[in-house]
C-alpha atoms as a PDB file:
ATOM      1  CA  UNK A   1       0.000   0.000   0.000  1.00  0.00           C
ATOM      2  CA  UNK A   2       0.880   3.658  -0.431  1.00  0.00           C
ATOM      3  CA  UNK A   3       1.002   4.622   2.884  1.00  0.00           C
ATOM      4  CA  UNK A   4       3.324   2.022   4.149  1.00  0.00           C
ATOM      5  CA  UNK A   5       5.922   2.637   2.087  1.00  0.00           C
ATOM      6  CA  UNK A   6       9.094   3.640   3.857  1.00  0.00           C
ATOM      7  CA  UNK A   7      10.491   7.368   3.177  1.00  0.00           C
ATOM      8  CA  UNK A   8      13.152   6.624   1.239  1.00  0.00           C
ATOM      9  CA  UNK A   9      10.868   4.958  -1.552  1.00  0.00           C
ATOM     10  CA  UNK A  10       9.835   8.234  -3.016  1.00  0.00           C
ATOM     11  CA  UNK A  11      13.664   9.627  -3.158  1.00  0.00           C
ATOM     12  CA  UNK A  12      13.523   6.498  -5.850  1.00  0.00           C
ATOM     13  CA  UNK A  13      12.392   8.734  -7.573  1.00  0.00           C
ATOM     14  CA  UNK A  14      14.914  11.188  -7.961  1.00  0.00           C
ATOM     15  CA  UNK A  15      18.516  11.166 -10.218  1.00  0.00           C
ATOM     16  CA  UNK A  16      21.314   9.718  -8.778  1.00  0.00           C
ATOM     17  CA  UNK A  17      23.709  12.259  -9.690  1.00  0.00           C
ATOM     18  CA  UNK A  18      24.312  15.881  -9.097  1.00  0.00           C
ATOM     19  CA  UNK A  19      23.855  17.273 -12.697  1.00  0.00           C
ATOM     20  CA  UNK A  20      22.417  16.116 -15.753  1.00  0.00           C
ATOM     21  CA  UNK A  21      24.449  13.140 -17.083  1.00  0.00           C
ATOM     22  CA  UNK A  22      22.867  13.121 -20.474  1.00  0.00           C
ATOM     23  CA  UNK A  23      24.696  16.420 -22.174  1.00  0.00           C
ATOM     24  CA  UNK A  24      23.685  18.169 -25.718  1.00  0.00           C
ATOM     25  CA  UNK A  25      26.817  16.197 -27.000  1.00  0.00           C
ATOM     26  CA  UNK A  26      25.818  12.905 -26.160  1.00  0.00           C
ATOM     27  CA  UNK A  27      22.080  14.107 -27.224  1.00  0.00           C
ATOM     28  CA  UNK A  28      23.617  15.239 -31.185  1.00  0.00           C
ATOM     29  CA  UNK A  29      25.541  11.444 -30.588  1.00  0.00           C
ATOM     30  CA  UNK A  30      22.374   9.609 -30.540  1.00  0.00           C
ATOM     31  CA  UNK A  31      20.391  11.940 -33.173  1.00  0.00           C
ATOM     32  CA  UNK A  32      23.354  11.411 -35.822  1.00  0.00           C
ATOM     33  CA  UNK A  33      23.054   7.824 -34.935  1.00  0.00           C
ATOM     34  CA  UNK A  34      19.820   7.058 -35.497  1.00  0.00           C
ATOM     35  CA  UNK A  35      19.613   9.465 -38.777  1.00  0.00           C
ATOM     36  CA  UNK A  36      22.126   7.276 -39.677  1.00  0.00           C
ATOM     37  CA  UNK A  37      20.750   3.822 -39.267  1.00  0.00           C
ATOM     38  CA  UNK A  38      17.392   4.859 -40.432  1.00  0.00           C
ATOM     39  CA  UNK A  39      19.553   5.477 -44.109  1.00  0.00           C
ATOM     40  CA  UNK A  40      21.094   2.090 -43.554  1.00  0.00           C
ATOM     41  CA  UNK A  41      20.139  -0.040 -47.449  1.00  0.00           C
ATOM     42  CA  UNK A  42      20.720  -3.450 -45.222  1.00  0.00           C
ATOM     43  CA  UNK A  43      20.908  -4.904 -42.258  1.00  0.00           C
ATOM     44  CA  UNK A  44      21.995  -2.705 -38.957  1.00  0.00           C
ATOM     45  CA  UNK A  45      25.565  -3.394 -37.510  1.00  0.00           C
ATOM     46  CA  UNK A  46      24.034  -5.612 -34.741  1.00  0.00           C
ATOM     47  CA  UNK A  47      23.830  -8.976 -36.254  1.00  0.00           C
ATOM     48  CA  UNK A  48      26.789 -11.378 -35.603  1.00  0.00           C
ATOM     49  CA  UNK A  49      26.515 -14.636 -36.880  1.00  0.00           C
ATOM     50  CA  UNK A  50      28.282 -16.919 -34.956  1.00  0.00           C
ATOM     51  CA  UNK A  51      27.322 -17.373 -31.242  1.00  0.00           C
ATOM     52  CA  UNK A  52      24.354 -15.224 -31.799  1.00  0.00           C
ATOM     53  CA  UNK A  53      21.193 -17.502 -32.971  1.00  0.00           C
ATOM     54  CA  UNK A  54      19.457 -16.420 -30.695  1.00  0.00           C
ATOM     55  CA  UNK A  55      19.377 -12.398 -31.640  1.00  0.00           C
ATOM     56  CA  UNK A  56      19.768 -13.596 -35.311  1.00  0.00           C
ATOM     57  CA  UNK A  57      16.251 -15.841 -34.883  1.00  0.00           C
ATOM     58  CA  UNK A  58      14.339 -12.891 -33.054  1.00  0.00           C
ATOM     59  CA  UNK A  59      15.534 -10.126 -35.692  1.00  0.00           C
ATOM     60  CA  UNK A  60      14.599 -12.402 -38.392  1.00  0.00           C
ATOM     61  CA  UNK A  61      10.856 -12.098 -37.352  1.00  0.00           C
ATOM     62  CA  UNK A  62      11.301  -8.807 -36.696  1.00  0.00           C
ATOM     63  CA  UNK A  63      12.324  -7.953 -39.969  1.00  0.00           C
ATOM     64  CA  UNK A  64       9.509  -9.853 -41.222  1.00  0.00           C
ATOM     65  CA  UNK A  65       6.857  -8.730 -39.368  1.00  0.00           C
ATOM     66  CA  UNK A  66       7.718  -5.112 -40.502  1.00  0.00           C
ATOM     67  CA  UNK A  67       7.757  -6.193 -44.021  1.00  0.00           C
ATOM     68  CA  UNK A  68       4.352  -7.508 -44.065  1.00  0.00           C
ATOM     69  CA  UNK A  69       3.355  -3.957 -41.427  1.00  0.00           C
ATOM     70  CA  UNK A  70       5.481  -1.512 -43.559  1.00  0.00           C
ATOM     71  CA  UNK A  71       6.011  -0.081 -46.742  1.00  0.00           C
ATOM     72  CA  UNK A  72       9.781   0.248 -47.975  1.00  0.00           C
ATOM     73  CA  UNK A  73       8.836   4.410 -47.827  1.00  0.00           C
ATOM     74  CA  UNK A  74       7.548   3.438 -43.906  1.00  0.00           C
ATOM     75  CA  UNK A  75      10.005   1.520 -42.841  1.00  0.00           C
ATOM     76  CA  UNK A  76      13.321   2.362 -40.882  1.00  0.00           C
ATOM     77  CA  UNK A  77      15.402   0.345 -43.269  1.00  0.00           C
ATOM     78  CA  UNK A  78      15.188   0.066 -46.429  1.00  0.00           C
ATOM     79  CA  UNK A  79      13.618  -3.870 -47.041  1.00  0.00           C
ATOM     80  CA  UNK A  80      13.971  -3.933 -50.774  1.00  0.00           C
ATOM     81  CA  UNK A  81      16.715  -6.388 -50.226  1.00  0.00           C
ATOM     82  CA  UNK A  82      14.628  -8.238 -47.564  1.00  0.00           C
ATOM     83  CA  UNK A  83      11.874  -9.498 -50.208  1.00  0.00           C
ATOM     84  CA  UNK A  84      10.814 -12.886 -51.529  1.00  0.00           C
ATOM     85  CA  UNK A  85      11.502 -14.516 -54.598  1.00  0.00           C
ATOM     86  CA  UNK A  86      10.717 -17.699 -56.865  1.00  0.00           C
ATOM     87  CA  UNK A  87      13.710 -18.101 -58.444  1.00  0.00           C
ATOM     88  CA  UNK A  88      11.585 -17.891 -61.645  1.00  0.00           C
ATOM     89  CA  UNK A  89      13.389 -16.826 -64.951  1.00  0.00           C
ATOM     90  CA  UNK A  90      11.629 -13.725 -64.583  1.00  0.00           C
ATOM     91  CA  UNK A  91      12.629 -12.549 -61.354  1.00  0.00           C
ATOM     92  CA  UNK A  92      16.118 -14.870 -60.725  1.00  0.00           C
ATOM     93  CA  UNK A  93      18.133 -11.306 -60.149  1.00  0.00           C
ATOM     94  CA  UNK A  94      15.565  -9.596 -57.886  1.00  0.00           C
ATOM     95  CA  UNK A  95      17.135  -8.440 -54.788  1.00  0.00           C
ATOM     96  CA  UNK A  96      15.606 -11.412 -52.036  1.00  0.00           C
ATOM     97  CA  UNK A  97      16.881 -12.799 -48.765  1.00  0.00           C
ATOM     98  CA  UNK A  98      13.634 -15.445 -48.857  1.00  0.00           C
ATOM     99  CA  UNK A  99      12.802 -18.120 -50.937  1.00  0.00           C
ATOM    100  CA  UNK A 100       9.031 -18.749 -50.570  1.00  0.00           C
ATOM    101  CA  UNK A 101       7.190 -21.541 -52.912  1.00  0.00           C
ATOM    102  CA  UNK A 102       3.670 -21.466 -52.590  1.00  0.00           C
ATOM    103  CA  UNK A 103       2.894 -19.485 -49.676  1.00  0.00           C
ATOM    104  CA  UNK A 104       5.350 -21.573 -47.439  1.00  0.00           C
ATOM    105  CA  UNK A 105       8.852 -19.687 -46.797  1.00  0.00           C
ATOM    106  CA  UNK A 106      11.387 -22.560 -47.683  1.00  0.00           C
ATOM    107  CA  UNK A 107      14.871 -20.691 -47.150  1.00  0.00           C
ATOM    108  CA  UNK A 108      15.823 -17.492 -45.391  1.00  0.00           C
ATOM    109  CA  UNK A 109      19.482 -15.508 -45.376  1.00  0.00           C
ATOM    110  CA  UNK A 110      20.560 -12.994 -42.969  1.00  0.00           C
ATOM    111  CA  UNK A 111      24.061 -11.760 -43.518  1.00  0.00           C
ATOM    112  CA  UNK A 112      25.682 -10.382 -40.265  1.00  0.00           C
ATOM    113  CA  UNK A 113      27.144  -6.268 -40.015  1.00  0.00           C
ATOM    114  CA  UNK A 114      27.215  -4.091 -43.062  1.00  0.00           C
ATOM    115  CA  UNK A 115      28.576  -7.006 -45.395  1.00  0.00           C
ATOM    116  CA  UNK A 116      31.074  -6.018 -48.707  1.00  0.00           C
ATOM    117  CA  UNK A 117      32.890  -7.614 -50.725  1.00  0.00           C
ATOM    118  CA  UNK A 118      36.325  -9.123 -49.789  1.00  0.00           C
ATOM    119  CA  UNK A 119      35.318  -9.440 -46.197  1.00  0.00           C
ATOM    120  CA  UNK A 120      33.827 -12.157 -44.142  1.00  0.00           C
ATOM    121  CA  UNK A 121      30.732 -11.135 -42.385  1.00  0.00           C
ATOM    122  CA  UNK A 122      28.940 -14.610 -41.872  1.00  0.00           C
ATOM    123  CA  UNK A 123      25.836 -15.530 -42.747  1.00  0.00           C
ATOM    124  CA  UNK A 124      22.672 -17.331 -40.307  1.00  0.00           C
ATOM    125  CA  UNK A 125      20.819 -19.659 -42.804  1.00  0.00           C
ATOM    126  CA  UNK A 126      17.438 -20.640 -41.966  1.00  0.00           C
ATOM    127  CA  UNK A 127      16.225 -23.956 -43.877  1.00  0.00           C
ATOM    128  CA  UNK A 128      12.074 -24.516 -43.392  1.00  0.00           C
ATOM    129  CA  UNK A 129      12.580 -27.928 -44.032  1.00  0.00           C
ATOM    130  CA  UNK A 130      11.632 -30.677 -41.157  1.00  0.00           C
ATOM    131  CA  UNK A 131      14.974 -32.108 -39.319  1.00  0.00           C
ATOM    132  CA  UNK A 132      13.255 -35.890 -39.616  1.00  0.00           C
ATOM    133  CA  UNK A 133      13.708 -35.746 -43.570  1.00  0.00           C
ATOM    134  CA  UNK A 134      17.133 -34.055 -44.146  1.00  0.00           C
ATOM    135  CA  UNK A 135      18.939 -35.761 -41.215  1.00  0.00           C
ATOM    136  CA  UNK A 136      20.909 -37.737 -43.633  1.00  0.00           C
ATOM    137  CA  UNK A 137      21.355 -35.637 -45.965  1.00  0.00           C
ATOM    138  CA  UNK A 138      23.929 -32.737 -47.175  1.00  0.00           C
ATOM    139  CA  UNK A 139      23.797 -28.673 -47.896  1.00  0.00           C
ATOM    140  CA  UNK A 140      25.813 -26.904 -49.950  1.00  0.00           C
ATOM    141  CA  UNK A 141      25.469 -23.284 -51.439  1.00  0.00           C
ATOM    142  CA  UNK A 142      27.165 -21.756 -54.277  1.00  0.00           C
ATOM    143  CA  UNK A 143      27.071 -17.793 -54.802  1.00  0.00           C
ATOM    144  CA  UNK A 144      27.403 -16.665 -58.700  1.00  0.00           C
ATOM    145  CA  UNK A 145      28.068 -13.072 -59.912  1.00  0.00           C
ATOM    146  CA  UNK A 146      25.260 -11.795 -62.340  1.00  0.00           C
ATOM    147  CA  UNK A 147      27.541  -9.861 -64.609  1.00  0.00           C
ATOM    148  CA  UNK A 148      30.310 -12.322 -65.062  1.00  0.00           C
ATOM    149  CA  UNK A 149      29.202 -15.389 -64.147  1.00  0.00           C
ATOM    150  CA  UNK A 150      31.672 -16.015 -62.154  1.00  0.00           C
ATOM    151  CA  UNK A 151      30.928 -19.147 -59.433  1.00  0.00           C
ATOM    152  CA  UNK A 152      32.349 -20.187 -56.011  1.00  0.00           C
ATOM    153  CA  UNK A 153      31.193 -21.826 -52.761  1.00  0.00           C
ATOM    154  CA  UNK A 154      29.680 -20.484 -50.192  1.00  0.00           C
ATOM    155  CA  UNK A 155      29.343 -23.440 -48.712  1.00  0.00           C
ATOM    156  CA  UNK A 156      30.529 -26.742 -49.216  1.00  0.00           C
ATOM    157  CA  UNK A 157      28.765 -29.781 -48.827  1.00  0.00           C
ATOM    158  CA  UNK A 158      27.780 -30.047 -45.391  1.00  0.00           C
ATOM    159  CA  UNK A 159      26.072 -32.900 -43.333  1.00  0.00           C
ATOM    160  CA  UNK A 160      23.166 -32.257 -41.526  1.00  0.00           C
ATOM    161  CA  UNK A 161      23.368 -33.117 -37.860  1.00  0.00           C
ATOM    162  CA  UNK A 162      21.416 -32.933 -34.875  1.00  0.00           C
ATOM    163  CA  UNK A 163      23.237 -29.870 -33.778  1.00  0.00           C
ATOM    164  CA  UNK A 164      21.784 -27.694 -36.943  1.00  0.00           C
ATOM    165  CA  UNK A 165      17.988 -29.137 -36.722  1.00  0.00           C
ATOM    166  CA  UNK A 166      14.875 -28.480 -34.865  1.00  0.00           C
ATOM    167  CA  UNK A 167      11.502 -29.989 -35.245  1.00  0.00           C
ATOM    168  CA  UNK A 168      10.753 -28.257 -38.452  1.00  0.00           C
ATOM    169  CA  UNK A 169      13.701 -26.376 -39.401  1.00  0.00           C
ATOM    170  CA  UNK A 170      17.697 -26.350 -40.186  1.00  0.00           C
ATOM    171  CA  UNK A 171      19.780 -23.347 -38.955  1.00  0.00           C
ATOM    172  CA  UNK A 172      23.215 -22.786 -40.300  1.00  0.00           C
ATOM    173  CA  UNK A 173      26.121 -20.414 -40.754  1.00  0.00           C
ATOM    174  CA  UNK A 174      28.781 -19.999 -43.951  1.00  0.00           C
ATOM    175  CA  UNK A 175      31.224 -17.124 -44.253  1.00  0.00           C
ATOM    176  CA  UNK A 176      29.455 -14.911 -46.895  1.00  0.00           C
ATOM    177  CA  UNK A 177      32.631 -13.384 -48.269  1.00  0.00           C
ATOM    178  CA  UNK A 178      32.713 -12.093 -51.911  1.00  0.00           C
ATOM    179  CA  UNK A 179      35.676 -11.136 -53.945  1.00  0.00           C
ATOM    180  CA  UNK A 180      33.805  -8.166 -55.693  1.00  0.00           C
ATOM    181  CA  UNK A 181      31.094  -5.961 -55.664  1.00  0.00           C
ATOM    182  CA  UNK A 182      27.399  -6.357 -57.577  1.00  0.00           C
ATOM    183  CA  UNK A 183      25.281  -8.625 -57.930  1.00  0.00           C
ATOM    184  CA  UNK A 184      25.184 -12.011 -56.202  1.00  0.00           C
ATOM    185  CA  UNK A 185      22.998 -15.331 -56.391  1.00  0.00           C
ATOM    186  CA  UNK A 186      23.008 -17.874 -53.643  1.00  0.00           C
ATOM    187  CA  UNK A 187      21.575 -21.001 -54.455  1.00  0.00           C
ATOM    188  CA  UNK A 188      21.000 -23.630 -52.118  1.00  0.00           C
ATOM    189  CA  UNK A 189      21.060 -27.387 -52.595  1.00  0.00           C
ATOM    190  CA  UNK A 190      19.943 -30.327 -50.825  1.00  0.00           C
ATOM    191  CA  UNK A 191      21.998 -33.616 -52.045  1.00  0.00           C
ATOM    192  CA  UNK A 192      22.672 -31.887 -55.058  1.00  0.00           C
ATOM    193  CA  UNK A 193      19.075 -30.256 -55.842  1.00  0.00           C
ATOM    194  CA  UNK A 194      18.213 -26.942 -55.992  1.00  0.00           C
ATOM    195  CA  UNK A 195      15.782 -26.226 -53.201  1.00  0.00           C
ATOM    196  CA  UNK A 196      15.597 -22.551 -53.886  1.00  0.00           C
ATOM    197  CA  UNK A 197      17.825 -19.120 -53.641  1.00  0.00           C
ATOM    198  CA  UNK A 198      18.233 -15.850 -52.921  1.00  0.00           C
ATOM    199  CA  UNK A 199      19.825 -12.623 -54.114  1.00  0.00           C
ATOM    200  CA  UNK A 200      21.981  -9.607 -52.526  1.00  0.00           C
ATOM    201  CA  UNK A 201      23.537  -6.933 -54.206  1.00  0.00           C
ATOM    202  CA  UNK A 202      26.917  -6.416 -52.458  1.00  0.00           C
ATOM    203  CA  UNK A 203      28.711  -3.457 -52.321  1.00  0.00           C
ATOM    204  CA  UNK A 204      32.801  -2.344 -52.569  1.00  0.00           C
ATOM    205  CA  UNK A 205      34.941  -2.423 -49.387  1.00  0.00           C
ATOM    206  CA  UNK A 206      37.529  -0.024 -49.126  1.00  0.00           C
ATOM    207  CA  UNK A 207      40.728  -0.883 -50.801  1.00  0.00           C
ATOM    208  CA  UNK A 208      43.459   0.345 -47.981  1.00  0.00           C
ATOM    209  CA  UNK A 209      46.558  -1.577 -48.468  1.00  0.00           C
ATOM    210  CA  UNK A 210      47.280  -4.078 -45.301  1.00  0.00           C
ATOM    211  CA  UNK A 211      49.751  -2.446 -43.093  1.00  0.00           C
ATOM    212  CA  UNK A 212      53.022  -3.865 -41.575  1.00  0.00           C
ATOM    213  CA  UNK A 213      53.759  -4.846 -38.274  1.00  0.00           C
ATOM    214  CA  UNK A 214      56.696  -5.909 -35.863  1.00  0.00           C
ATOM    215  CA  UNK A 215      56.626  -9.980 -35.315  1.00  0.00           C
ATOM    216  CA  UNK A 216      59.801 -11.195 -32.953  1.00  0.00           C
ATOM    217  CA  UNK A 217      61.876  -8.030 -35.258  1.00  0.00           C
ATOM    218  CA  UNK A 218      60.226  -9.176 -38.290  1.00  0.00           C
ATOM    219  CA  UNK A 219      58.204  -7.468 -40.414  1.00  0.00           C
ATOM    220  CA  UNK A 220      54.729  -8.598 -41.790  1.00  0.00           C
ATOM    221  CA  UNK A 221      52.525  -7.206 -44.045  1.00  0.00           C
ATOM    222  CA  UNK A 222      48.848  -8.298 -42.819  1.00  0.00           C
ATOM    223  CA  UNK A 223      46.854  -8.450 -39.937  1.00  0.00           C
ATOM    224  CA  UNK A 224      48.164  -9.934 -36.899  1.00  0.00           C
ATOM    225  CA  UNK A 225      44.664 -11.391 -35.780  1.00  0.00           C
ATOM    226  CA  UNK A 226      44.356 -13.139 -38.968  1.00  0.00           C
ATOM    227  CA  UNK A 227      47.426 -13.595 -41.625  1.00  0.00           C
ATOM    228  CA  UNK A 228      50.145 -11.950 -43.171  1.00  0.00           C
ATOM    229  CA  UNK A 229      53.716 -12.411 -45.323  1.00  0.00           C
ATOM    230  CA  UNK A 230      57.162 -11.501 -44.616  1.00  0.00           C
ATOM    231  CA  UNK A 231      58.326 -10.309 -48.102  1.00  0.00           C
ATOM    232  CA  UNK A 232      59.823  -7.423 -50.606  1.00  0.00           C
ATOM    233  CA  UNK A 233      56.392  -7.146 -52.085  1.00  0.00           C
ATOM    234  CA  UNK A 234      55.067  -8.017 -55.582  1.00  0.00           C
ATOM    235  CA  UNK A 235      56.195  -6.650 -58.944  1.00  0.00           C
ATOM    236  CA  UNK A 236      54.295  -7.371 -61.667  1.00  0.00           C
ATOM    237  CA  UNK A 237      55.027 -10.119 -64.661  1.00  0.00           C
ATOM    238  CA  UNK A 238      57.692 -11.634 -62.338  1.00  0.00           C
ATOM    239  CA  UNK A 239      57.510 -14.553 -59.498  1.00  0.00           C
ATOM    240  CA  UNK A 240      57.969 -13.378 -55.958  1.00  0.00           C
ATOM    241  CA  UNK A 241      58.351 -15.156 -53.217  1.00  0.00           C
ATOM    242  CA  UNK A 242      56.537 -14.798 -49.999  1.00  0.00           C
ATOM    243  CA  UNK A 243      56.421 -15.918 -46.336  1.00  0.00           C
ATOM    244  CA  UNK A 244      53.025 -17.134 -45.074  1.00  0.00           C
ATOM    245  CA  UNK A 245      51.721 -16.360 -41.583  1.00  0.00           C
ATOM    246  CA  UNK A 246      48.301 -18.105 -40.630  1.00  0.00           C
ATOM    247  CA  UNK A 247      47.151 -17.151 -36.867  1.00  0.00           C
ATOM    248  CA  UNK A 248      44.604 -19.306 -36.657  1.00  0.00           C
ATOM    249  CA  UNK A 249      45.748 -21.115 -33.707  1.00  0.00           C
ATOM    250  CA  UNK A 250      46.430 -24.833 -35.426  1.00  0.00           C
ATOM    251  CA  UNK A 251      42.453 -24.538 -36.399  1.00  0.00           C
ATOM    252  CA  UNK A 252      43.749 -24.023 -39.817  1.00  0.00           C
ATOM    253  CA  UNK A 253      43.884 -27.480 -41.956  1.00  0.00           C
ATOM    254  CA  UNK A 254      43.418 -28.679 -45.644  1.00  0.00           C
ATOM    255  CA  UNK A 255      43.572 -27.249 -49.128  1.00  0.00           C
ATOM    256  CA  UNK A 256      44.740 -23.539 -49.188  1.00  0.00           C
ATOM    257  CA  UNK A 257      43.708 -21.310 -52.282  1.00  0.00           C
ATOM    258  CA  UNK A 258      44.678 -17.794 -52.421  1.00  0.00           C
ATOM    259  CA  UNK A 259      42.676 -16.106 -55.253  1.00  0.00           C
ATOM    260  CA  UNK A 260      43.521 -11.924 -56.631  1.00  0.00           C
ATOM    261  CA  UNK A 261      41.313  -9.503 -58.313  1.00  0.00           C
ATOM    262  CA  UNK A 262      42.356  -6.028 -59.305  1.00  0.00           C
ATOM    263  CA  UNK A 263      40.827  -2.961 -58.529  1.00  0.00           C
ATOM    264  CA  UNK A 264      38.093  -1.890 -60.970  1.00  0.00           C
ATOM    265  CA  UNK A 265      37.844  -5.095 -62.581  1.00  0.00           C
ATOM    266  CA  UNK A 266      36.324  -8.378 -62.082  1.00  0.00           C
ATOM    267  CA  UNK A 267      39.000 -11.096 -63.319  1.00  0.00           C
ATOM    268  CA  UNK A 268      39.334 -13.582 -60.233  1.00  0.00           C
ATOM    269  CA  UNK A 269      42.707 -15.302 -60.950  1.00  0.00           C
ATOM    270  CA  UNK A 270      44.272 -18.127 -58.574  1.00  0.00           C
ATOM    271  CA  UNK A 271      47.947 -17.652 -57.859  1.00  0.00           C
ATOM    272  CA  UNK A 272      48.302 -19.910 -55.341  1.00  0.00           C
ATOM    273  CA  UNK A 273      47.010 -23.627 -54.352  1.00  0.00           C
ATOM    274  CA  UNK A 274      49.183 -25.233 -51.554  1.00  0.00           C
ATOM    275  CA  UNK A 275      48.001 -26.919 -48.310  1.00  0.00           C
ATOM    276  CA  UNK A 276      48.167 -26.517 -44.905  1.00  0.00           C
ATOM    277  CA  UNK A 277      48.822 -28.878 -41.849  1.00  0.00           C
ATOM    278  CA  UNK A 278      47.116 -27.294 -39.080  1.00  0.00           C
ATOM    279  CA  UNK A 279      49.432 -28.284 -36.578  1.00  0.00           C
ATOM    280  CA  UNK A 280      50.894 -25.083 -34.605  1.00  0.00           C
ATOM    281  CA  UNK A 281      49.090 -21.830 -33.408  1.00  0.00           C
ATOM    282  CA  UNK A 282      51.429 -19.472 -35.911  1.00  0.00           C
ATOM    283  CA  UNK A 283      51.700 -21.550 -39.145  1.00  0.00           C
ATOM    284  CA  UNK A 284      54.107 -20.734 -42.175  1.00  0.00           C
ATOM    285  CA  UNK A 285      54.189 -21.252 -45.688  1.00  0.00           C
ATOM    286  CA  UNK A 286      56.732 -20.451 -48.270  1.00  0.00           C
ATOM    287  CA  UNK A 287      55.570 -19.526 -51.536  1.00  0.00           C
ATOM    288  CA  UNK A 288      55.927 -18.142 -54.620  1.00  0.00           C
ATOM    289  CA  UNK A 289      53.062 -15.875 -55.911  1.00  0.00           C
ATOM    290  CA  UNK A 290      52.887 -13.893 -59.555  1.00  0.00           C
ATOM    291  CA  UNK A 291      50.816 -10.531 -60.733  1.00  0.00           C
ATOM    292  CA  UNK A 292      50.814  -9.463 -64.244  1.00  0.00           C
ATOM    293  CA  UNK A 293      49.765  -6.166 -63.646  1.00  0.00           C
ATOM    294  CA  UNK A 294      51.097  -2.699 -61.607  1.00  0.00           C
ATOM    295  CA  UNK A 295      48.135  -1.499 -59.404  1.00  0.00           C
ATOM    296  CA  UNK A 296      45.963  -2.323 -55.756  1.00  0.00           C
ATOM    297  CA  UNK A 297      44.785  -6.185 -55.878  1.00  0.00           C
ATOM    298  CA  UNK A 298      42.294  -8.077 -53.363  1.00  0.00           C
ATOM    299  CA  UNK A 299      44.264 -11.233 -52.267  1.00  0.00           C
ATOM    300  CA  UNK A 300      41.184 -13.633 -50.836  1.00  0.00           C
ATOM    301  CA  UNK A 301      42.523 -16.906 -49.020  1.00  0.00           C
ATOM    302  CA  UNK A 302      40.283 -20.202 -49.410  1.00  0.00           C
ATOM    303  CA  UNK A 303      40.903 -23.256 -46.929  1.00  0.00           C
ATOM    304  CA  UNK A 304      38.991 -26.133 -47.768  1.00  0.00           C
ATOM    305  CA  UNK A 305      37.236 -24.124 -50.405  1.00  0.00           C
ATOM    306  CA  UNK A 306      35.585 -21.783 -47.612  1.00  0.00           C
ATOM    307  CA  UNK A 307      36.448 -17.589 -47.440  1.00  0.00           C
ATOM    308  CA  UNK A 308      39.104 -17.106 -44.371  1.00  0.00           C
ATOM    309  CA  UNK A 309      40.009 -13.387 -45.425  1.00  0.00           C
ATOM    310  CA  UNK A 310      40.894 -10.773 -47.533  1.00  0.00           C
ATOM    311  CA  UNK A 311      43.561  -7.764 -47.926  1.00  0.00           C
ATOM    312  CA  UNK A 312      45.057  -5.489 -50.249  1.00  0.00           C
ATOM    313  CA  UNK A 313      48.421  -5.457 -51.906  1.00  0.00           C
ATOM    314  CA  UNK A 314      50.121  -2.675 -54.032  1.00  0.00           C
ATOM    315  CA  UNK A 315      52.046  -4.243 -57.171  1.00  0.00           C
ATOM    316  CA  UNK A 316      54.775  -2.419 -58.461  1.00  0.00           C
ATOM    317  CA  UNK A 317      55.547  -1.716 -62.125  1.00  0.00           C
END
């Protein structure tokens, strides 16, 4: 009851501090922020893949709700990119993150941050298909460029286990990292049939050349979370021979690819295919790697055909 509340339960009511601790700066803070996210084209910079199912799942029906509530001219984001598709002739290149047949919503993608192209961002997949009948079965997703052509995997074949099902559904990640801007289709398979896709249109990443740092008085061009090379750098139309680093803590192991693509174009070229033994937390590789061409170039590394990451070399004439 009212009355028998002690005194101090109304001073509960009062600030805790001395002076306002929400100032006109940190007010413009928040305004620029949320002008800004409400210009966002895709998904906010909230959604991390891996370890985070359970915030992908809930803004997944968020998202969806809102599209079927909403208008694109309504909505806070932009949900063009968030539509559904057939996969007809017709509409294969319409921007979709659902595949719906019927009424029924088969397959669902939500990439994680702002994704671009030669970066991995991760992607939550979200298969409407019942555990019971694809528990023996495989998944594997290919992504192909609408201008070019051009093909890769996403995903490689993949067996579906207890720890990706529920009753009536399959939830999966992949690495969602493209070597170039535009267009991109995913299409997703189920023991080698097409079960349905959907369609992003990925934009540029920046294209600032990987910086150098110290390793035990050594110098490495790369990122020390990640990878890197010990080497003179590249000059074009000759070999040149490099000094892997993988940081990957021995989780590293299998078939290593290392794929380039110059700025402004959209040739993907492999210059190197070696392999790596996943056996100690800072792994090496020696290697010889070749660029025809003076300029910036994406280098994208592939182990066991799946995106590990990107960065950006400067070839000398």
């Amino acid at each position: 009851m009212k009355n028998a509340r002690p005194q101090w339960y109304e001073e509960l009511k009062q600030p805790p501090f001395d002076r306002n601790m929400f100032t006109p700066e940190m007010e413009k803070h928040v305004l620029q922020g949320w002008q800004k996210q409400r210009n966002l084209p895709r998904l906010p910079r909230r959604l991390k893949v891996y370890g985070l199912i359970g915030t992908a799942v809930v803004l997944a029906v968020a998202l969806l709700l809102m599209s079927v509530k909403l208008s694109p001219q309504q909505s806070p984001w932009n949900l063009a990119s968030r539509g559904f598709g057939e996969g007809t002739a017709k509409g294969a290149w319409k921007l979709h993150s659902a595949y719906v047949k019927g009424k029924k919503t088969l397959i669902e993608a939500i990439p994680g941050d702002d994704y671009e192209a030669g970066r991995a961002s991760g992607c939550y997949w979200i298969l409407e298909m019942p555990y019971d009948e694809l528990q023996n079965s495989s998944v594997r997703i290919t992504a192909t460029n609408r201008e070019t052509g051009f093909t890769l995997t996403e995903l490689p074949d993949t067996q579906i286990d207890r720890t990706m099902g529920l009753k009536d559904s399959i939830r999966l990640g992949s690495k969602f990292g493209m070597p170039y801007a535009g267009m991109w289709r995913f299409d997703v398979f189920i023991d080698g049939q097409k079960k349905g896709d959907v369609v992003f249109d990925i934009p540029d990443s920046n294209w600032e050349i990987a910086p150098d740092f110290d390793l035990n008085n050594t110098t490495v061009t790369g990122d020390i979370m990640s990878m890197g090379y010990v080497s003179s750098g590249f000059t074009s139309g000759q070999p040149n021979k490099f000094l892997w680093h993988f940081f990957a803590g021995g989780e590293l192991k299998g078939p290593l690819r290392v794929d380039a693509v110059k700025q402004g174009t959209q040739d993907v070229r492999t210059i190197l295919e070696s392999n790596l033994g996943g056996e100690y937390f800072n792994e090496t590789l020696p290697s010889t790697m070749e660029l025809p061409e003076a300029g910036l170039w994406r280098l994208l590394v592939y182990v066991n055909d799946q995106f590990y990451d990107s960065m950006i070399v400067k070839v000398k004439p």
